[in-house]
N, C-alpha and C. Protein backbone atom coordinates (compact mmCIF):
# COMPACT_ATOMS: atom_id res chain seq x y z
N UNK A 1 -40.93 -35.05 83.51
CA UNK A 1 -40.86 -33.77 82.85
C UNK A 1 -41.78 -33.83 81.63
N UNK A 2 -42.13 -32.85 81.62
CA UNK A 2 -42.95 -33.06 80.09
C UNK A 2 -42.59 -31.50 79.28
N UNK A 3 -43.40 -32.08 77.89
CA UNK A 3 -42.48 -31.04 76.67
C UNK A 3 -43.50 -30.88 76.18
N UNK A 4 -43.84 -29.36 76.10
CA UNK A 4 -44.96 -28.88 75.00
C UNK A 4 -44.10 -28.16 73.77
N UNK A 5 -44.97 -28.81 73.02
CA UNK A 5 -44.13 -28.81 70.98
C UNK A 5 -44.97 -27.47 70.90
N UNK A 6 -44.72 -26.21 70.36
CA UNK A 6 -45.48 -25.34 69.21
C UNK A 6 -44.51 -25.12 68.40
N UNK A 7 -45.51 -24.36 67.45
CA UNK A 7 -44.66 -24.36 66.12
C UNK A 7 -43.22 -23.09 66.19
N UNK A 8 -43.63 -22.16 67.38
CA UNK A 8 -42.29 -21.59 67.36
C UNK A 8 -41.27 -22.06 68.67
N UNK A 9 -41.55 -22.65 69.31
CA UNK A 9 -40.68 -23.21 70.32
C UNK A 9 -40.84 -24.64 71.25
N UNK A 10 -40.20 -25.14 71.70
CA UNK A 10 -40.62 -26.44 72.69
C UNK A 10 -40.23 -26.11 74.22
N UNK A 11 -41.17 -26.22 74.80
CA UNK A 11 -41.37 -25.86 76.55
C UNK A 11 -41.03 -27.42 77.20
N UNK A 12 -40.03 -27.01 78.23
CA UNK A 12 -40.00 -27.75 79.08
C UNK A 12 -40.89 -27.98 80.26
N UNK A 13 -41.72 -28.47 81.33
CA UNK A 13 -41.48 -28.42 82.70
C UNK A 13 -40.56 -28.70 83.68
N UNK A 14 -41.01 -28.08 84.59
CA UNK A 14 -39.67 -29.02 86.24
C UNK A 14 -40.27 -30.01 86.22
N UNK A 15 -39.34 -30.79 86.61
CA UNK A 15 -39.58 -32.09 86.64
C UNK A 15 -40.55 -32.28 87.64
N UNK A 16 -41.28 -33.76 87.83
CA UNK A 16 -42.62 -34.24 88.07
C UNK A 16 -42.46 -34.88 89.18
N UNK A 17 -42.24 -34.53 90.41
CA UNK A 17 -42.00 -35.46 91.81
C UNK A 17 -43.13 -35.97 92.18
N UNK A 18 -43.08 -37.33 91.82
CA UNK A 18 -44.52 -38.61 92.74
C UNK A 18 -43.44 -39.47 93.00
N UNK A 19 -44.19 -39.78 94.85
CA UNK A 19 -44.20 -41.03 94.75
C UNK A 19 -45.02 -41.36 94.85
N UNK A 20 -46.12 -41.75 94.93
CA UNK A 20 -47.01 -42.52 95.21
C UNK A 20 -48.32 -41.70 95.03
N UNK A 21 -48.34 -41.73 93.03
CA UNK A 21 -49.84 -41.95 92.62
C UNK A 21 -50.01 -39.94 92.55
N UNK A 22 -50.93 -39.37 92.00
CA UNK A 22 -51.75 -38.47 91.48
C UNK A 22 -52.96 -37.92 92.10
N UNK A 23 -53.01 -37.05 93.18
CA UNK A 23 -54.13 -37.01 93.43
C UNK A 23 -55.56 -36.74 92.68
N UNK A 24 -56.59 -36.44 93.04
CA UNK A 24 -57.79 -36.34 91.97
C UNK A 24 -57.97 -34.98 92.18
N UNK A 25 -58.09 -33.76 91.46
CA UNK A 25 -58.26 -32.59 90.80
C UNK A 25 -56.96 -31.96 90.48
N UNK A 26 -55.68 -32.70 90.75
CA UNK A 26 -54.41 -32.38 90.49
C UNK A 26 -54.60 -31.70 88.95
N UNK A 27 -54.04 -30.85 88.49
CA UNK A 27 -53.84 -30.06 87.25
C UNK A 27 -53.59 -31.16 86.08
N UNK A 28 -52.76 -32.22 86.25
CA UNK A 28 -51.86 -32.62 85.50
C UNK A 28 -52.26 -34.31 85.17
N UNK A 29 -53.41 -34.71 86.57
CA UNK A 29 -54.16 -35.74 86.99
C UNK A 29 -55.11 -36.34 85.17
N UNK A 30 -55.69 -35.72 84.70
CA UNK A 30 -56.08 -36.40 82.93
C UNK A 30 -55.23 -36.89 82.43
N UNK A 31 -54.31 -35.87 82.25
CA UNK A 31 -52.84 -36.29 80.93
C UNK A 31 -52.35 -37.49 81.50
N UNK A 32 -51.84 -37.15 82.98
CA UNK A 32 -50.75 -38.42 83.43
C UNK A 32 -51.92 -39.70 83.57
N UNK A 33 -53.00 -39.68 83.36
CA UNK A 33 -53.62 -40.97 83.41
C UNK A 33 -54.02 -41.43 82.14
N UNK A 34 -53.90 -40.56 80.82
CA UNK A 34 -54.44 -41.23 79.81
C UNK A 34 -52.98 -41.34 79.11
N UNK A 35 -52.09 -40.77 79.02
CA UNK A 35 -50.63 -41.59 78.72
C UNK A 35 -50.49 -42.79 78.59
N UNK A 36 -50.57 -43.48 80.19
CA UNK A 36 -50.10 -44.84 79.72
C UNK A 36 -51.54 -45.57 79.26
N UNK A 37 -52.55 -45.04 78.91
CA UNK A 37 -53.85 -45.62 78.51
C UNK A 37 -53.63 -45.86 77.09
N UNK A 38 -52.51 -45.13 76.10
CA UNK A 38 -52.79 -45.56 74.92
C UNK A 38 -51.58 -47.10 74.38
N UNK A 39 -50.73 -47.31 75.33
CA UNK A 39 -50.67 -48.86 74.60
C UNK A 39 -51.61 -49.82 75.32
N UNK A 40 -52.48 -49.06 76.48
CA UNK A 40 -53.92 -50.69 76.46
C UNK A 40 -54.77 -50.43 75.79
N UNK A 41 -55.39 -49.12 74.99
CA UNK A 41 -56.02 -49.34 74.14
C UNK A 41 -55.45 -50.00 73.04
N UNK A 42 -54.60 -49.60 72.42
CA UNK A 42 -53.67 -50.51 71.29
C UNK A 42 -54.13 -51.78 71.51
N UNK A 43 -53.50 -52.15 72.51
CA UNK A 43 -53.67 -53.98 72.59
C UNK A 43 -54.63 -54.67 73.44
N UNK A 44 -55.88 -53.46 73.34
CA UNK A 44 -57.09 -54.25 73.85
C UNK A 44 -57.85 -54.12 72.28
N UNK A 45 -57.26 -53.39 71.74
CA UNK A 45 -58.15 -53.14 70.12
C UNK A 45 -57.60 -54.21 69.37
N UNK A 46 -56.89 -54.45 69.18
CA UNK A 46 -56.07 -55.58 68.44
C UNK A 46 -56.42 -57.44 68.95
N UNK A 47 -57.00 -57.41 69.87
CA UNK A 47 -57.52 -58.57 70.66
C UNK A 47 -58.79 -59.57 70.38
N UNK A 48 -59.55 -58.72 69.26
CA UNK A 48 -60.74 -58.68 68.93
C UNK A 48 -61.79 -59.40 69.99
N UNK A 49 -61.58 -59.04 71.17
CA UNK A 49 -62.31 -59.04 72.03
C UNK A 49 -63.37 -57.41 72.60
N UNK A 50 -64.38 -58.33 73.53
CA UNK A 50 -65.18 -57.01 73.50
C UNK A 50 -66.69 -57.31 73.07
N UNK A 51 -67.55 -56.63 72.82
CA UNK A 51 -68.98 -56.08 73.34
C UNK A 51 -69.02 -55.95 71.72
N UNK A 52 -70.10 -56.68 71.16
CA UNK A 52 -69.92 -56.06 69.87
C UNK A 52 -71.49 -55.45 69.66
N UNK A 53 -71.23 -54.38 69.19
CA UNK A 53 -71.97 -52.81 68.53
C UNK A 53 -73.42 -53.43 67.70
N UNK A 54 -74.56 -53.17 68.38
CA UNK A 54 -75.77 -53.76 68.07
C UNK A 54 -75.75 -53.37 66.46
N UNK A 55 -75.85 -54.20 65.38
CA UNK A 55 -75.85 -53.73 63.99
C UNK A 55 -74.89 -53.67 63.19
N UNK A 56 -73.81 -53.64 63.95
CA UNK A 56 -72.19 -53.55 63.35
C UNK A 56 -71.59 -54.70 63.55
N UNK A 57 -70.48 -54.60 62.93
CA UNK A 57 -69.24 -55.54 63.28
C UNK A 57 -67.93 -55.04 64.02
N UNK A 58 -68.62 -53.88 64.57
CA UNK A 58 -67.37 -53.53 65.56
C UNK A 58 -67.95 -53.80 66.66
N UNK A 59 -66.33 -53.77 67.64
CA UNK A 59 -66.39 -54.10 69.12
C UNK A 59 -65.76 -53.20 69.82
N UNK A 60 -66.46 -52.98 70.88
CA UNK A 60 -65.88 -51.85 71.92
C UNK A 60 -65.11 -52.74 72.89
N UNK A 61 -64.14 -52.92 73.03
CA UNK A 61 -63.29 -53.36 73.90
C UNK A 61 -62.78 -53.02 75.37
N UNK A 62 -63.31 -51.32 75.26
CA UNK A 62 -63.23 -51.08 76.61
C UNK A 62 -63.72 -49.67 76.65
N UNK A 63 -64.43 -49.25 77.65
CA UNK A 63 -64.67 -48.10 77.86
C UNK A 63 -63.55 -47.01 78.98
N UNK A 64 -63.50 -45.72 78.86
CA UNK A 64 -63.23 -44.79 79.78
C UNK A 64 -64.40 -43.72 79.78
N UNK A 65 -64.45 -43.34 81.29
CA UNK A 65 -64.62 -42.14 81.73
C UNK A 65 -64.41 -41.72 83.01
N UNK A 66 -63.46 -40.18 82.08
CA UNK A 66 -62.60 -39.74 83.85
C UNK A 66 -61.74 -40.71 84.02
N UNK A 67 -61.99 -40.97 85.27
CA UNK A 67 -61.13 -41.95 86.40
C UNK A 67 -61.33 -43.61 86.09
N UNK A 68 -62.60 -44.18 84.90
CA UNK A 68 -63.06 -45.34 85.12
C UNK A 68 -63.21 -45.83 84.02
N UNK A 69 -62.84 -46.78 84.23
CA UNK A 69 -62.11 -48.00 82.83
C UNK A 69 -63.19 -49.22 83.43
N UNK A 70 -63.63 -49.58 81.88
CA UNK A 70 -64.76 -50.88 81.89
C UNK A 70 -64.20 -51.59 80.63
N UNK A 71 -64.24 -53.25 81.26
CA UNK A 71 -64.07 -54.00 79.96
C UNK A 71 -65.62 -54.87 80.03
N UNK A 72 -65.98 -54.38 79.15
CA UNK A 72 -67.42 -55.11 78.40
C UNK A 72 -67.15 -56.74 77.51
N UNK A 73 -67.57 -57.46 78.07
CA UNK A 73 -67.65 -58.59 77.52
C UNK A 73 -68.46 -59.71 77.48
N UNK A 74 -69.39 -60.82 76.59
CA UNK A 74 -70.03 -61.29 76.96
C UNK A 74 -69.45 -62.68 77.64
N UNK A 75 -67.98 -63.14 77.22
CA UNK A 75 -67.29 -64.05 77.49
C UNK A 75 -66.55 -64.37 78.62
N UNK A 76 -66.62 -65.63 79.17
CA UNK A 76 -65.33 -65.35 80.56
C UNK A 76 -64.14 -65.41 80.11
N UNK A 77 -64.15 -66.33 78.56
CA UNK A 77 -62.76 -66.23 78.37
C UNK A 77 -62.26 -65.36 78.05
N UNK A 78 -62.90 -64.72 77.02
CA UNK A 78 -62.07 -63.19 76.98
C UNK A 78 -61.89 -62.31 77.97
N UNK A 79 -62.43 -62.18 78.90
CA UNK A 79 -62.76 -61.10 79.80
C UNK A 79 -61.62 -61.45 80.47
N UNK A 80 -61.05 -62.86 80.92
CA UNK A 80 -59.82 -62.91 81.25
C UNK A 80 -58.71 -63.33 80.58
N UNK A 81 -58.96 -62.83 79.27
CA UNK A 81 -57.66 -62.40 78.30
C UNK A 81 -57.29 -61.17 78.38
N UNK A 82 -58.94 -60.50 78.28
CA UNK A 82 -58.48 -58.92 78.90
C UNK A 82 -58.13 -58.42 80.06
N UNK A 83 -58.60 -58.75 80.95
CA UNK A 83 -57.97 -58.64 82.89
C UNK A 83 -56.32 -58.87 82.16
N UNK A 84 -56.31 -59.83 82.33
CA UNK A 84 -54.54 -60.55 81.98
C UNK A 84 -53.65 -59.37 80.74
N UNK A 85 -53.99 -58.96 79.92
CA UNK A 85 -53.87 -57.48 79.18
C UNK A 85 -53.42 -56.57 79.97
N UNK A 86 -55.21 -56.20 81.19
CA UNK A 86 -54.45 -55.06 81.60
C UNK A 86 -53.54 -55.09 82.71
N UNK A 87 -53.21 -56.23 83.19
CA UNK A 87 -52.35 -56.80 84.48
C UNK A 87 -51.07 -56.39 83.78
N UNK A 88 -50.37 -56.75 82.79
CA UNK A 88 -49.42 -56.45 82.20
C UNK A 88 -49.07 -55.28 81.75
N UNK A 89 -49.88 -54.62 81.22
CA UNK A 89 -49.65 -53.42 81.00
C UNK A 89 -49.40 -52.41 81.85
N UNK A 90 -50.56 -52.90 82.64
CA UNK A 90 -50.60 -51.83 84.38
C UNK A 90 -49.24 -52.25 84.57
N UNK A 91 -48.48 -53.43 84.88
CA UNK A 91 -47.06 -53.64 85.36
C UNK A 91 -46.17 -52.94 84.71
N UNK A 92 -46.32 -52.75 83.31
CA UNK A 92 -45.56 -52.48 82.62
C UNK A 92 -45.47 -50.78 82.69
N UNK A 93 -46.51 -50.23 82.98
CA UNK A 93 -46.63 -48.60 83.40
C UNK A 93 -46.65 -47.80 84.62
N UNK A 94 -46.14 -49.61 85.38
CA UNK A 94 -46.50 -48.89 86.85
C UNK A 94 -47.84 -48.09 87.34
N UNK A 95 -49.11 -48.32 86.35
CA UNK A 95 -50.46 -47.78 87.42
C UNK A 95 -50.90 -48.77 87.61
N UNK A 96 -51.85 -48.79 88.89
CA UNK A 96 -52.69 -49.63 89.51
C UNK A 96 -54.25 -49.42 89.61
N UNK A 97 -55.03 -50.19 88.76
CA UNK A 97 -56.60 -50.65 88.19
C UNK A 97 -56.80 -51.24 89.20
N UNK A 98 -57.66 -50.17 90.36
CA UNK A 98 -58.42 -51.38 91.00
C UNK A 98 -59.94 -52.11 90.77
């Protein structure tokens, strides 16, 4: 179910029947995929792993677009600190990164 907040009222929906996964141009297909995207960004940002920014001292840790998630790295070890990240997380949200 989901809940839209405005400032004069809060909307419910009917509830959300899946089993199995979101199709692609589904209405609802962005939101329900970037949801559980913000605790792996959290704890792919916090990792200080990642691609670091020609000139800077920041690191991009992972990219999206749309449908497609990239982890940039020059390291194997990190790269499978990060795989291992999103293995858990994906478990932990129930989606599947192939």
């Amino acid at each position: 179910m989901l809940h839209l907040k405005t400032k004069k009222e809060v909307m419910y929906s009917q509830p959300i029947q899946t089993q199995r996964g979101i199709f692609h141009g589904e209405y609802h297909s962005p939101l329900l995929f970037c949801i559980p995207l913000t605790p792996l960004t959290n704890k792919l940002n916090r990792t200080n792993c990642g691609y670091k920014e020609h000139g800077t001292e920041r690191k991009i840790s992972h990219l999206l677009y749309m449908d497609d998630f990239k982890l940039p790295d020059r390291s194997e070890d990190n790269m499978e600190n990060e795989i291992n990240i999103v293995k858990a997380i994906s478990k932990d949200t129930n989606i599947n990164f192939g």
